[in-house]
C-alpha atoms as a PDB file:
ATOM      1  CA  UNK A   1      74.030 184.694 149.554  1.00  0.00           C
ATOM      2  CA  UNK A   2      74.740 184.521 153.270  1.00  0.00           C
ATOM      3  CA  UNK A   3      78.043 182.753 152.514  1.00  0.00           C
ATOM      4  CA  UNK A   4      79.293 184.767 150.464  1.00  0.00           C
ATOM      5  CA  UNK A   5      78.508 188.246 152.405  1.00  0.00           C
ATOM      6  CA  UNK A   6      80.424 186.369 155.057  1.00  0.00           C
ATOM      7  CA  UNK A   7      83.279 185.698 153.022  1.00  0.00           C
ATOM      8  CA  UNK A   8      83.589 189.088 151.539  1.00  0.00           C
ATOM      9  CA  UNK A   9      83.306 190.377 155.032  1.00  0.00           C
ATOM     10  CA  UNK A  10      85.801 188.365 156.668  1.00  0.00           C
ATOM     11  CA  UNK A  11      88.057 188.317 153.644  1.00  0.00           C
ATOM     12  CA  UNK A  12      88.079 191.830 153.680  1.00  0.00           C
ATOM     13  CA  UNK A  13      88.557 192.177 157.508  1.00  0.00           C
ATOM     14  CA  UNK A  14      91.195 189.785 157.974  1.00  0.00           C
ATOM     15  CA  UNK A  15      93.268 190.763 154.884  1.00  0.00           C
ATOM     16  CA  UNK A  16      93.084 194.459 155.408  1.00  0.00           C
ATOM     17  CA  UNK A  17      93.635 193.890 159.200  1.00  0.00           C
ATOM     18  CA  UNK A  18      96.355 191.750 158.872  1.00  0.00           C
ATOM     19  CA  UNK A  19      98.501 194.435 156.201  1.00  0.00           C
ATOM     20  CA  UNK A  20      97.436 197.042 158.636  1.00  0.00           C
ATOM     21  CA  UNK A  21      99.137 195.007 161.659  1.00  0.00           C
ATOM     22  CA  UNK A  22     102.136 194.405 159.378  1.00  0.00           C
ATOM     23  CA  UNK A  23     102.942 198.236 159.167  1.00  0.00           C
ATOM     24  CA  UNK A  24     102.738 198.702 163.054  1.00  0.00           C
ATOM     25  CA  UNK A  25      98.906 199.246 163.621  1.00  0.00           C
ATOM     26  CA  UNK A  26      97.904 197.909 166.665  1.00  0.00           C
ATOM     27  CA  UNK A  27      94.817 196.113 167.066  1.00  0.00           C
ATOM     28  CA  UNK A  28      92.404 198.559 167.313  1.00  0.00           C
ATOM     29  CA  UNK A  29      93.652 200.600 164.315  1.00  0.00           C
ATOM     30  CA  UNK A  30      94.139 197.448 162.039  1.00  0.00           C
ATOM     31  CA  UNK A  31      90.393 196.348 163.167  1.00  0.00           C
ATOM     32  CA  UNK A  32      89.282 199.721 161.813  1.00  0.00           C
ATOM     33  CA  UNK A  33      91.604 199.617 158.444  1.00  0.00           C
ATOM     34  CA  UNK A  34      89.683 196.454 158.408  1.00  0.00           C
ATOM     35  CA  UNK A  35      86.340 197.700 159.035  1.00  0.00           C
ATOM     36  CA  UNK A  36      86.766 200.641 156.463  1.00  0.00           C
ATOM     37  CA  UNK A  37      87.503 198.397 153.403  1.00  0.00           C
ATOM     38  CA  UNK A  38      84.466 196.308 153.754  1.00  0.00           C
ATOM     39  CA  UNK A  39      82.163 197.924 151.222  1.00  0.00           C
ATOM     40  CA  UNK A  40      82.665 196.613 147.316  1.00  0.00           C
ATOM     41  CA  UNK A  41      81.217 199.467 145.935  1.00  0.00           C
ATOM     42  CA  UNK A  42      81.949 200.278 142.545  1.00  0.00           C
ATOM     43  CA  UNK A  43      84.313 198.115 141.165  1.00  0.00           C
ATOM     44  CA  UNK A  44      81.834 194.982 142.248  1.00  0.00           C
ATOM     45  CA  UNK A  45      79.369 196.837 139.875  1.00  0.00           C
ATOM     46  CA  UNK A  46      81.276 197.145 137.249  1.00  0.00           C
ATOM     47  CA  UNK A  47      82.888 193.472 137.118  1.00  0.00           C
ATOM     48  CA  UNK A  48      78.995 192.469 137.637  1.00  0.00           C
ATOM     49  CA  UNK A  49      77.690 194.285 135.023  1.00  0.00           C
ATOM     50  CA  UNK A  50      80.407 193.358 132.505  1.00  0.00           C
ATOM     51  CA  UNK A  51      80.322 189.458 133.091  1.00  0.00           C
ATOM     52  CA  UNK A  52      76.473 189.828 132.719  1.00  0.00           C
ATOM     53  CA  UNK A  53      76.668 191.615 129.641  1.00  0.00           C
ATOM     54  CA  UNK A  54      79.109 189.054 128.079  1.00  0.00           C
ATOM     55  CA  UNK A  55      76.820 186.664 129.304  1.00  0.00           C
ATOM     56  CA  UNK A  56      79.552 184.930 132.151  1.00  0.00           C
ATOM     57  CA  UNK A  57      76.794 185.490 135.175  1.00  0.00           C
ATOM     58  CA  UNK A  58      73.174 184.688 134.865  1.00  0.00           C
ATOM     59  CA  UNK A  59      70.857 186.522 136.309  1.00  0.00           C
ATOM     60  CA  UNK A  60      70.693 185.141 139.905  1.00  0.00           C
ATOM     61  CA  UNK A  61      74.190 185.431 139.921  1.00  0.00           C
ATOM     62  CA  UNK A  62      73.987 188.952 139.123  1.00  0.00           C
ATOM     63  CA  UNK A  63      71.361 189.252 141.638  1.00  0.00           C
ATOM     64  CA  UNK A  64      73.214 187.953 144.535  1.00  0.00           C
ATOM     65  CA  UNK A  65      76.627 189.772 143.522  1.00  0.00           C
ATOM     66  CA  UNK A  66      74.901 193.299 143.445  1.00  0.00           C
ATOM     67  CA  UNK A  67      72.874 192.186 146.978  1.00  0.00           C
ATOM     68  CA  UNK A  68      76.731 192.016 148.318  1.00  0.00           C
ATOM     69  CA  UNK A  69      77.554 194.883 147.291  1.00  0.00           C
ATOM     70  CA  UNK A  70      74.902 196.557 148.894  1.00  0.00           C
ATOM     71  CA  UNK A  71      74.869 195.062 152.021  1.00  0.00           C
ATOM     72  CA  UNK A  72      78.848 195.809 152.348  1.00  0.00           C
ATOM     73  CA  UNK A  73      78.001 199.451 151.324  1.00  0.00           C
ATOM     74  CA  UNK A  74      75.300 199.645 154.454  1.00  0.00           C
ATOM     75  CA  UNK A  75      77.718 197.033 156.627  1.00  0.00           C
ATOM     76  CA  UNK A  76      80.347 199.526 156.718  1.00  0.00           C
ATOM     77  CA  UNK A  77      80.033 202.632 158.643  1.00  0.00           C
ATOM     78  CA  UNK A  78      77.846 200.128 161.485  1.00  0.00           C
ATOM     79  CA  UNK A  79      80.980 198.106 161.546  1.00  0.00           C
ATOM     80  CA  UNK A  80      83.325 201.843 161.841  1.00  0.00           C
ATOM     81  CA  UNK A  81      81.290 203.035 163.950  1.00  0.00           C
ATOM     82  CA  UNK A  82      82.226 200.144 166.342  1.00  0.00           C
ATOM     83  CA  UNK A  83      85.574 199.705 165.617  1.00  0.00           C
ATOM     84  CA  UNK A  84      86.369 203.427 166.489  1.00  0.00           C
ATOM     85  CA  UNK A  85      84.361 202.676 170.193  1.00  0.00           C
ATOM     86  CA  UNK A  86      87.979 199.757 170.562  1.00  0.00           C
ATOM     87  CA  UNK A  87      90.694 202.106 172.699  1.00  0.00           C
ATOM     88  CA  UNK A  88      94.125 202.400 170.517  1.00  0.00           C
ATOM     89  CA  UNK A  89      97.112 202.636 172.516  1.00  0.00           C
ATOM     90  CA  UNK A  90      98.675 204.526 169.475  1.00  0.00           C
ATOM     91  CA  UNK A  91      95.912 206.621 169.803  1.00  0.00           C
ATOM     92  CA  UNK A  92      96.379 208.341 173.255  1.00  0.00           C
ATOM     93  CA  UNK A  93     100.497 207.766 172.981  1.00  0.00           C
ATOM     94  CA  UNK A  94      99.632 209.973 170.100  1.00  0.00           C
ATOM     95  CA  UNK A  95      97.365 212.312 172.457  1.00  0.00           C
ATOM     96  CA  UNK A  96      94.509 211.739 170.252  1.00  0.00           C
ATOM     97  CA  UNK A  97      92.137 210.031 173.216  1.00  0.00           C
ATOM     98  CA  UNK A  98      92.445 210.711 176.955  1.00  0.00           C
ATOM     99  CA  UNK A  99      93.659 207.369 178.410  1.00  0.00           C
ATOM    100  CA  UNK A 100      91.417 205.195 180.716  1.00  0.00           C
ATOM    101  CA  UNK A 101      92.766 204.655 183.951  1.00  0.00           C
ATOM    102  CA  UNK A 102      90.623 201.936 184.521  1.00  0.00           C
ATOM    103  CA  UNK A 103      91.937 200.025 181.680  1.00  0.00           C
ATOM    104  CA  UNK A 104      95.192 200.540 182.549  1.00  0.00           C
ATOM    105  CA  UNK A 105      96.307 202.552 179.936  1.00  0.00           C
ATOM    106  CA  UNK A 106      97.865 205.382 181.637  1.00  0.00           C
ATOM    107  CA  UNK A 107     100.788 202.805 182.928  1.00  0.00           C
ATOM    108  CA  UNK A 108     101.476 201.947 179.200  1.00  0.00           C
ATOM    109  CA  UNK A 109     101.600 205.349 178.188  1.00  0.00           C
ATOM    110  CA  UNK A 110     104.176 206.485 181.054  1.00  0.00           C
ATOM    111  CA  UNK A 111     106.133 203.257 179.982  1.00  0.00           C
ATOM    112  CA  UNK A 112     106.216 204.499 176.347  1.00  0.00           C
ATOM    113  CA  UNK A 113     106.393 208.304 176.492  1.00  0.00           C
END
């Protein structure tokens, strides 16, 4: 079950993260796109509860599937919550966060603005 919480995890991380660098994120904003579309939710209910009921998933299967889909549904706002803490140069270019001298972010601003 491990493995494949990891998988839909990283899957989920690295595909979402990766579109959201595509379209100009940087890497603080695509690690939170990332973050945010962790959790399976719904649709990994209903695509359980349909194979099960045509009998394509036993019942361990079913087990472990709706075990992922809880564990991304708890996973996710720990893993926001963290990904918000990352600075975003868009973010104070946008005036959204105060920029951290020590991190050297007000030089990139000044460059930028």
């Amino acid at each position: 079950m491990l493995a494949i919480l990891a998988v839909a995890v990283i899957g989920k991380l690295v595909g979402c993260g990766a579109a959201a660098l595509a379209c100009g994120m940087d890497w603080a904003r695509s690690a939170r796109v990332g973050c945010g579309m962790i959790s399976r939710g719904e649709v990994g209910l209903i695509v359980t509860a349909m194979g099960a009921s045509t009998g394509i998933f036993d019942r361990p299967e079913v087990a472990v599937m709706v075990a992922v889909v809880l564990l991304t549904t708890l996973l996710t706002p720990v893993a926001l919550r963290g990904a918000f803490r990352l600075k975003s140069v868009q973010d104070v270019v946008e005036g959204l966060v105060e920029p951290d001298p020590a991190l050297g972010e007000v030089d990139r601003v000044q460059e930028t603005a």
